[in-house]
Protein backbone atom coordinates (compact mmCIF):
# COMPACT_ATOMS: atom_id res chain seq x y z
CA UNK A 1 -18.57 -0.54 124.15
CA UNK A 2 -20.62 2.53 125.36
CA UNK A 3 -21.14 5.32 122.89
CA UNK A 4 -22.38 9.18 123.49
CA UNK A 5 -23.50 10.95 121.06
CA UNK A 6 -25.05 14.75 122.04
CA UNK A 7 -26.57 17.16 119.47
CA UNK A 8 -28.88 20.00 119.21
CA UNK A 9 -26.41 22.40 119.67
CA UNK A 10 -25.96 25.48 117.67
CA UNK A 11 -26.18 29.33 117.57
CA UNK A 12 -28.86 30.96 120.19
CA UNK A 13 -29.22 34.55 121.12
CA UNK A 14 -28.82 35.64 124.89
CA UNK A 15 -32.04 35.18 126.21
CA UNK A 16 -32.94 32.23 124.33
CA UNK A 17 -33.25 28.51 125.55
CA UNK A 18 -31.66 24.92 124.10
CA UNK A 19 -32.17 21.56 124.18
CA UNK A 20 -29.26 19.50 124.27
CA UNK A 21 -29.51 15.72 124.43
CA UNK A 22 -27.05 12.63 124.89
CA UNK A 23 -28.07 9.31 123.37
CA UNK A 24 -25.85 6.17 124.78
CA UNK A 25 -25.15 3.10 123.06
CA UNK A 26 -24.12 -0.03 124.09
CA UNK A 27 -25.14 -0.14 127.69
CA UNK A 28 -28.34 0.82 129.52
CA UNK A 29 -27.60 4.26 131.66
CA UNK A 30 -29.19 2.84 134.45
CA UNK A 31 -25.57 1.79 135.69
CA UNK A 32 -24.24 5.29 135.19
CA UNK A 33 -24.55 8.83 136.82
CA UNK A 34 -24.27 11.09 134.18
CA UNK A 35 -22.79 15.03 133.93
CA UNK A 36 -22.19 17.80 131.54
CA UNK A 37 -19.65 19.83 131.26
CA UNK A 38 -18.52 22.70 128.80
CA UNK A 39 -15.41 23.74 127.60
CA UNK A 40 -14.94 27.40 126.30
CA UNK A 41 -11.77 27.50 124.01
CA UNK A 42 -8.52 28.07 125.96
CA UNK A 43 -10.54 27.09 128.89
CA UNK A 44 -10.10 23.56 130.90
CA UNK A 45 -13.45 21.55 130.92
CA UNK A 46 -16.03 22.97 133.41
CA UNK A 47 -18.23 20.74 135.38
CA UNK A 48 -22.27 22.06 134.73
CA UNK A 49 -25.03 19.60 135.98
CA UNK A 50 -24.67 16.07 137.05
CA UNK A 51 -27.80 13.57 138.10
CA UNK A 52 -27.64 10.03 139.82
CA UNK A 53 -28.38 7.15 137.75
CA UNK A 54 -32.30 6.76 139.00
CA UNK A 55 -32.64 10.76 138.59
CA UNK A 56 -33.29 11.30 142.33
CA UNK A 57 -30.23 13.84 142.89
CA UNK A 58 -29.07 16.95 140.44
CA UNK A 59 -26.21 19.00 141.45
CA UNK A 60 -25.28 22.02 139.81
CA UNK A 61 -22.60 24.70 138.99
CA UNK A 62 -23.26 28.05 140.46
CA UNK A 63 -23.04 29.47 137.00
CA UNK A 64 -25.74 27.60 135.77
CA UNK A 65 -28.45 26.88 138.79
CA UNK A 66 -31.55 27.75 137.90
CA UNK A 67 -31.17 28.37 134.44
CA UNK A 68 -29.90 25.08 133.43
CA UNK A 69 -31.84 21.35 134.26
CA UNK A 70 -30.51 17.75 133.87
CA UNK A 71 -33.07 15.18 133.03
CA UNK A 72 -32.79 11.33 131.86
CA UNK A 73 -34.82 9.33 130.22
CA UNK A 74 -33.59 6.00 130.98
CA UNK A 75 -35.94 4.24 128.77
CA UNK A 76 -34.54 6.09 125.93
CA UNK A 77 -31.13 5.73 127.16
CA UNK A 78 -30.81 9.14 126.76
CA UNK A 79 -29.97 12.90 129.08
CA UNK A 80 -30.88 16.39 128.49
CA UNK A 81 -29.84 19.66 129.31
CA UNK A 82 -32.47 22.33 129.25
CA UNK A 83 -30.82 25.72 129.23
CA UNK A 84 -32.72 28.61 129.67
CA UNK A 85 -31.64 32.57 129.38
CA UNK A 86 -28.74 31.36 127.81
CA UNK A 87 -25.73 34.18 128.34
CA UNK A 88 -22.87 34.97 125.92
CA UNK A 89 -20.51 33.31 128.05
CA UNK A 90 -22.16 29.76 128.36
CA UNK A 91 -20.56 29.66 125.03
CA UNK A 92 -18.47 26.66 124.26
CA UNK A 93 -18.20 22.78 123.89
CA UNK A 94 -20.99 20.76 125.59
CA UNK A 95 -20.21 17.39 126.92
CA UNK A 96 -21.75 14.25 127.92
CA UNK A 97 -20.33 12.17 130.34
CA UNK A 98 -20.83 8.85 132.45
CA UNK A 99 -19.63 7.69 135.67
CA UNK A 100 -19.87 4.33 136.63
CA UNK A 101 -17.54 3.68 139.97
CA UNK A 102 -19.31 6.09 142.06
CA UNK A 103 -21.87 6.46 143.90
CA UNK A 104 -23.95 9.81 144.19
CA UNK A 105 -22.64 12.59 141.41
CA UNK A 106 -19.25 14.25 141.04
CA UNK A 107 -18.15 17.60 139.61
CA UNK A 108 -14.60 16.59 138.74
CA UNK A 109 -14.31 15.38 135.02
CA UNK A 110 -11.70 12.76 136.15
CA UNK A 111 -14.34 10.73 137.62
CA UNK A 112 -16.52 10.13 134.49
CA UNK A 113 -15.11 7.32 132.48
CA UNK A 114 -17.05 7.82 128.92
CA UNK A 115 -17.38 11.32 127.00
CA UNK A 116 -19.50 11.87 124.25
CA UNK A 117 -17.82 13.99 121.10
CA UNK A 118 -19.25 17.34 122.68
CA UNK A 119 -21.70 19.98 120.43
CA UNK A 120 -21.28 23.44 120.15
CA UNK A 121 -23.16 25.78 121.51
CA UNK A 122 -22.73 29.57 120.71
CA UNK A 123 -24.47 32.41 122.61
CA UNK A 124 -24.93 35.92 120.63
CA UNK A 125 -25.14 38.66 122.75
């Protein structure tokens, strides 16, 4: 059974940068493209970065392009999400996710089949 764990979450002020990463269990990510998403409260999930499972295509959310990079490491079965000039209102629930019946990446949450437990991140302004 695959298991997602992501951490290094926590309180940043705007301006600042985080490291979030994803370790998987019980499967190799090589057989997965992988996303993250957020979720603000009272807020449906919102698709931010997603990367194919050999790392050769990144798509993006407007909101977050070019502040924001995907990155695996599928040696260390694990993803990252460097955020940069974080803004108050990239605060919310981060989420790991994996999608394994499709080819390419997707932005719709409905197509990733495993989440992780999601970390916090807060923004101060």
């Amino acid at each position: 059974q695959v298991h997602m764990v992501e951490s290094g979450g926590g309180l940043v002020q705007a301006g600042g940068s985080l490291r979030l990463s994803c370790a998987v269990s019980g499967r190799s990510i090589i057989f997965y493209a992988m996303g993250w998403f957020r979720q603000a409260p009272g807020s449906e999930r919102e698709f931010l970065a997603a990367i194919t499972s050999s790392g050769g295509s990144r798509d993006y959310a407007e909101s977050v392009k070019g502040r924001f990079t995907i990155s695996r490491d599928n040696g260390k079965n694990t993803v990252y999400l460097q955020m940069l000039n974080v803004k108050p209102e990239d605060t919310g629930a981060y989420y790991c996710a994996a999608d394994a019946r499709h080819w390419g990446t997707r932005r719709e949450a409905n197509a990733y089949d495993v989440w992780g437990q999601g970390t916090q991140v807060t923004v101060s302004s």
